[in-house]
C-alpha atoms as a PDB file:
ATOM      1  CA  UNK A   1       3.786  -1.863  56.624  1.00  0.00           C
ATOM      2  CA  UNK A   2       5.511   0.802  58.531  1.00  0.00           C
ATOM      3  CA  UNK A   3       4.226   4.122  57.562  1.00  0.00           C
ATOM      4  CA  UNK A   4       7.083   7.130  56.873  1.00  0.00           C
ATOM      5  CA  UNK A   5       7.294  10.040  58.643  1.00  0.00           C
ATOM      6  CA  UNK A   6       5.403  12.931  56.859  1.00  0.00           C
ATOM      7  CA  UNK A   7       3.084  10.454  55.461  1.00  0.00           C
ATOM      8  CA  UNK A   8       0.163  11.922  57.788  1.00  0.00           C
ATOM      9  CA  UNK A   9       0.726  15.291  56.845  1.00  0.00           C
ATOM     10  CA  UNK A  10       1.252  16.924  59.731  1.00  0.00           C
ATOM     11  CA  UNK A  11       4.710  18.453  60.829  1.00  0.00           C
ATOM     12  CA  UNK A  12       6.142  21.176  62.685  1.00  0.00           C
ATOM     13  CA  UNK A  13       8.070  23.817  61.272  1.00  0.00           C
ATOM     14  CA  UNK A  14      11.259  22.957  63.258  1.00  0.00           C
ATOM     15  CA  UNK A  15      11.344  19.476  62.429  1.00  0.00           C
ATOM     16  CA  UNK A  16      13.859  17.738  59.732  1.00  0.00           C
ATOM     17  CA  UNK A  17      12.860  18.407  56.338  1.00  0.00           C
ATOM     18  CA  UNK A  18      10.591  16.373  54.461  1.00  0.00           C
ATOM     19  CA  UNK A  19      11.079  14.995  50.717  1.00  0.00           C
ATOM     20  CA  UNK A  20       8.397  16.168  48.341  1.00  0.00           C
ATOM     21  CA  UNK A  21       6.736  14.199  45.459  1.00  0.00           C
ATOM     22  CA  UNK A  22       7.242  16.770  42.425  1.00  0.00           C
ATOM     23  CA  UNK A  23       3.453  17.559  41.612  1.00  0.00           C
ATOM     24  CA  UNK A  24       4.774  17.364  37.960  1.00  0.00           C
ATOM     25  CA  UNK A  25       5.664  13.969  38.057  1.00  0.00           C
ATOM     26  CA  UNK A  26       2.429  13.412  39.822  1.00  0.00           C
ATOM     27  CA  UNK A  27       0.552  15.236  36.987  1.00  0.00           C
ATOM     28  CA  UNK A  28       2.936  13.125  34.457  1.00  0.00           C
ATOM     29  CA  UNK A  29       1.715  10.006  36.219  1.00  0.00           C
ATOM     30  CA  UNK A  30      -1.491  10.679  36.203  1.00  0.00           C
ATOM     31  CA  UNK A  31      -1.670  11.491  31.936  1.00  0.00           C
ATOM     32  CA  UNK A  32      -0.004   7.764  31.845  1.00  0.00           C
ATOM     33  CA  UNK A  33      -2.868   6.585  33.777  1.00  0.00           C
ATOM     34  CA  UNK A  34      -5.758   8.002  32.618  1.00  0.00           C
ATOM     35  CA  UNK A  35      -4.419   7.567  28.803  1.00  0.00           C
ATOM     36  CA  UNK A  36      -4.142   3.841  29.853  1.00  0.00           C
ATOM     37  CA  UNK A  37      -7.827   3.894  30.598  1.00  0.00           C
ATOM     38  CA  UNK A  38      -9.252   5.527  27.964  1.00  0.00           C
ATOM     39  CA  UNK A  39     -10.083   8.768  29.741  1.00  0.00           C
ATOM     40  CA  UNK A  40      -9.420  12.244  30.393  1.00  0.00           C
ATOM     41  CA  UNK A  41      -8.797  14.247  33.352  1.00  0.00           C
ATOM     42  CA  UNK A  42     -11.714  16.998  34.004  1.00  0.00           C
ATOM     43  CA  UNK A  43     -10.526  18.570  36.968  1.00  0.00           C
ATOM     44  CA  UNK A  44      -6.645  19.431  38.859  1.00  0.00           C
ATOM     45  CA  UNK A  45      -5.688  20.389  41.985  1.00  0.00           C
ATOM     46  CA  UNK A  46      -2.228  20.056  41.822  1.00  0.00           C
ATOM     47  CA  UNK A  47      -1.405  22.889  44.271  1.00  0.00           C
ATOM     48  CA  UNK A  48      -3.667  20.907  46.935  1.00  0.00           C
ATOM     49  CA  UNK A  49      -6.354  23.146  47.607  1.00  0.00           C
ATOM     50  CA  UNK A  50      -8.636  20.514  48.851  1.00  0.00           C
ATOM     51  CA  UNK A  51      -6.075  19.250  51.131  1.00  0.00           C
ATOM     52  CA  UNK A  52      -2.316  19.497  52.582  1.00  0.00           C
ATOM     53  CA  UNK A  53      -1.184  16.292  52.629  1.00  0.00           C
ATOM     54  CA  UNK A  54      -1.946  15.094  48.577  1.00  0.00           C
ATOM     55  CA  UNK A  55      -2.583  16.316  44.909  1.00  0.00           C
ATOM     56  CA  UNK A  56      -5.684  15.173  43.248  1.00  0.00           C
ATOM     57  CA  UNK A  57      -6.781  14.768  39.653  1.00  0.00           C
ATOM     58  CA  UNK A  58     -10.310  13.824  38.611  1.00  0.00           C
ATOM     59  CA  UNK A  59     -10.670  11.569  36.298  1.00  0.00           C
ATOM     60  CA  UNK A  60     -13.355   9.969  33.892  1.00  0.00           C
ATOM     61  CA  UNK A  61     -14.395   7.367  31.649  1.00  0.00           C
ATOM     62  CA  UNK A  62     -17.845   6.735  29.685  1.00  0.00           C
ATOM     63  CA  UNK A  63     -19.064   4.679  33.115  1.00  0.00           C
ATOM     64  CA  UNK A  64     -17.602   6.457  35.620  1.00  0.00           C
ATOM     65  CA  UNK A  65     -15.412   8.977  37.617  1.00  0.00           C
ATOM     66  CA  UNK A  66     -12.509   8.766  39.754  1.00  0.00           C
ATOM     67  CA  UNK A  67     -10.175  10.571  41.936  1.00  0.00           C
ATOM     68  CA  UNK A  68      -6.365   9.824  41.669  1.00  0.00           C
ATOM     69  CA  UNK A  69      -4.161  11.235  44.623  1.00  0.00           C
ATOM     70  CA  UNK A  70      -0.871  11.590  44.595  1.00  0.00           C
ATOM     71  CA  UNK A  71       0.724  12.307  48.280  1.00  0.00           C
ATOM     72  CA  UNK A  72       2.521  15.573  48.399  1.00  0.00           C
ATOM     73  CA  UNK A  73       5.334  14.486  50.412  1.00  0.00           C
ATOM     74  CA  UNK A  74       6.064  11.134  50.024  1.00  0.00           C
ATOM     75  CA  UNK A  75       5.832   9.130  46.182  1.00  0.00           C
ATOM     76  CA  UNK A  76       2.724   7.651  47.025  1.00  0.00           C
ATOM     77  CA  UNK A  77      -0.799   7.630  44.761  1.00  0.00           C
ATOM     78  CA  UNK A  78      -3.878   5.926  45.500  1.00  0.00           C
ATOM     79  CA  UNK A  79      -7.472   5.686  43.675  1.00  0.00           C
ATOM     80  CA  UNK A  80     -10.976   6.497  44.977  1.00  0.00           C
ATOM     81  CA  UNK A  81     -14.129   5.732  43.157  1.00  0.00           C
ATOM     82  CA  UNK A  82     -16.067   9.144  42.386  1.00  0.00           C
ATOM     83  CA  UNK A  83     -15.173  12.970  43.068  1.00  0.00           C
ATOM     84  CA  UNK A  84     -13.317  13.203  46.688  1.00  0.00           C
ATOM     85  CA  UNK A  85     -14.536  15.918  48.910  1.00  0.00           C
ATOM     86  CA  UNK A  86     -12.423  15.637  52.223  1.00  0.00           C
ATOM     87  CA  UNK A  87     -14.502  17.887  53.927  1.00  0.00           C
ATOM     88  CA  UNK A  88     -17.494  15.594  53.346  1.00  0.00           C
ATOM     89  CA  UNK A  89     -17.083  12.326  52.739  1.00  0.00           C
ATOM     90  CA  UNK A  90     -14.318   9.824  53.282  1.00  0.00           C
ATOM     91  CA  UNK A  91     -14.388   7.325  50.269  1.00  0.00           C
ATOM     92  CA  UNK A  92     -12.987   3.981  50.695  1.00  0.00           C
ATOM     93  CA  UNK A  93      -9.557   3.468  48.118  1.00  0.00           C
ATOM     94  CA  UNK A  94     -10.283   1.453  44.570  1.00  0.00           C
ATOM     95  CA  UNK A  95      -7.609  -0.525  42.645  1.00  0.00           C
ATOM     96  CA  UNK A  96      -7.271   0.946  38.807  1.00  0.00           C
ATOM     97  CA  UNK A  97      -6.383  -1.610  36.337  1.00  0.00           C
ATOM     98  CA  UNK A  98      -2.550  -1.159  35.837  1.00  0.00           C
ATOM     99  CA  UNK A  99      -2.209   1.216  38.284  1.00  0.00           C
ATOM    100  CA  UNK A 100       0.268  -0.754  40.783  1.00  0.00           C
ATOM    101  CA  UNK A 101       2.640  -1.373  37.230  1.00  0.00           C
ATOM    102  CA  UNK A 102       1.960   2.116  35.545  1.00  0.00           C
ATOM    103  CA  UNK A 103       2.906   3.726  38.870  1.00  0.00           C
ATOM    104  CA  UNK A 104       6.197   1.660  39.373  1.00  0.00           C
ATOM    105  CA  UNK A 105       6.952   2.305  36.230  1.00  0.00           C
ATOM    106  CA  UNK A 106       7.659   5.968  37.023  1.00  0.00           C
ATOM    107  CA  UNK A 107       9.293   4.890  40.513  1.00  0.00           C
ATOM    108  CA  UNK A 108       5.872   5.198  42.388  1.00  0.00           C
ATOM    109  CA  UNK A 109       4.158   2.884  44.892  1.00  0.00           C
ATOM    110  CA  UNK A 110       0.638   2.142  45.078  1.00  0.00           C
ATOM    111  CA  UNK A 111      -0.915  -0.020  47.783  1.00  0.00           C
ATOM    112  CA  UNK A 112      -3.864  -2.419  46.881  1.00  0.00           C
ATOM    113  CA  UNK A 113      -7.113  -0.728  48.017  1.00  0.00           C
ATOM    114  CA  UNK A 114      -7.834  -4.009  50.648  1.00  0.00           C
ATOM    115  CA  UNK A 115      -4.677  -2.482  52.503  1.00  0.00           C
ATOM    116  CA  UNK A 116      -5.695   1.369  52.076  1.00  0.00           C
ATOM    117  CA  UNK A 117      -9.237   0.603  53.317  1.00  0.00           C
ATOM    118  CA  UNK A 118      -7.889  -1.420  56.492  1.00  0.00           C
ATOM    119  CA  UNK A 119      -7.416   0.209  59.992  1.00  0.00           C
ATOM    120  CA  UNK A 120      -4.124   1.457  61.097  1.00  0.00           C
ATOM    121  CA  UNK A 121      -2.436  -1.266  63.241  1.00  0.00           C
ATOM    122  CA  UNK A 122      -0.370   0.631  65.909  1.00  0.00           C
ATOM    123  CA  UNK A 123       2.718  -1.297  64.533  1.00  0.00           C
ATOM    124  CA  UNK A 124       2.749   0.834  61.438  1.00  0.00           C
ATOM    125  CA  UNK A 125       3.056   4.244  63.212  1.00  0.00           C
ATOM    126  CA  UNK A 126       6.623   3.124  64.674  1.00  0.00           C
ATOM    127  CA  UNK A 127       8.244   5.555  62.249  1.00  0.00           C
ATOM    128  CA  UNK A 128       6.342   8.851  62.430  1.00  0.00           C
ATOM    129  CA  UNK A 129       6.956  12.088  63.955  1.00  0.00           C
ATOM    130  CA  UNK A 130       5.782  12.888  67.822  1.00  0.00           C
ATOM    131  CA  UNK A 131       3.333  15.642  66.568  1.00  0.00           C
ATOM    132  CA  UNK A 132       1.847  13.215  63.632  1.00  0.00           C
ATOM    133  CA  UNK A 133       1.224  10.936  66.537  1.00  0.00           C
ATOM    134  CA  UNK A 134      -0.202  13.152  68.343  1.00  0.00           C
ATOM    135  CA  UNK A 135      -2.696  14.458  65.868  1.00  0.00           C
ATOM    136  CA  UNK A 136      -3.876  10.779  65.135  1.00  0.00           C
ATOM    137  CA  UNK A 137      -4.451  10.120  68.688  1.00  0.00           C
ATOM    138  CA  UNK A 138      -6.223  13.230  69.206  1.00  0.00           C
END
């Protein structure tokens, strides 16, 4: 896995432009997922007020809730067990049931949550800006 260059979510204003995943195909992705489920979303933050680099949507079901988050840049979305609060708490990644083929469906990738959860190997920064290395290091 080589991660892409945006993907931590820091860049400076002079670099190249970065791509965006279109927070309404995030929001689009996330009504496939939850109606999949059998559950509703109580909560958006589409704008990512909670943080920068991703888009999150609460989710959840008669036994539980989730948080589905959708990177802002790159077409990315990954699942964490519970409400996230990134100020507080750093939950580890869940797979969804159908969540790796709902989110290809819609030209999307989602990593399983063994990979998510493992530490970055210094092989997979080879691709990312100076200053994102820099803040990772720091």
């Amino acid at each position: 896995m080589h991660l892409p260059r945006g993907s931590t979510g820091f860049w400076m204003a002079h670099d190249d432009p970065l791509p965006a995943f279109d927070p309404k195909d995030f929001t689009r992705l996330g009504y496939a997922i939850v109606q999949a489920l059998g559950a509703r979303i109580v909560k958006q933050d589409i704008h990512s007020q909670l943080a920068r680099s991703y888009h999150v949507l609460i989710v959840q079901t008669e036994q539980t809730s989730w948080s589905l988050l959708g990177h802002t840049v790159h077409p990315i979305i990954a699942s964490v067990t519970g409400i996230v609060d990134p100020y507080v708490d750093q939950r580890p990644f869940c797979d969804l049931p159908n969540l790796t083929a709902i989110a290809a469906s819609f030209g999307v990738t989602s990593y399983p949550a063994a990979m998510l959860n493992h530490c970055v190997e210094e092989t997979w920064l080879s691709n990312l800006a100076p200053v994102e290395l820099r803040e990772i290091r720091a």
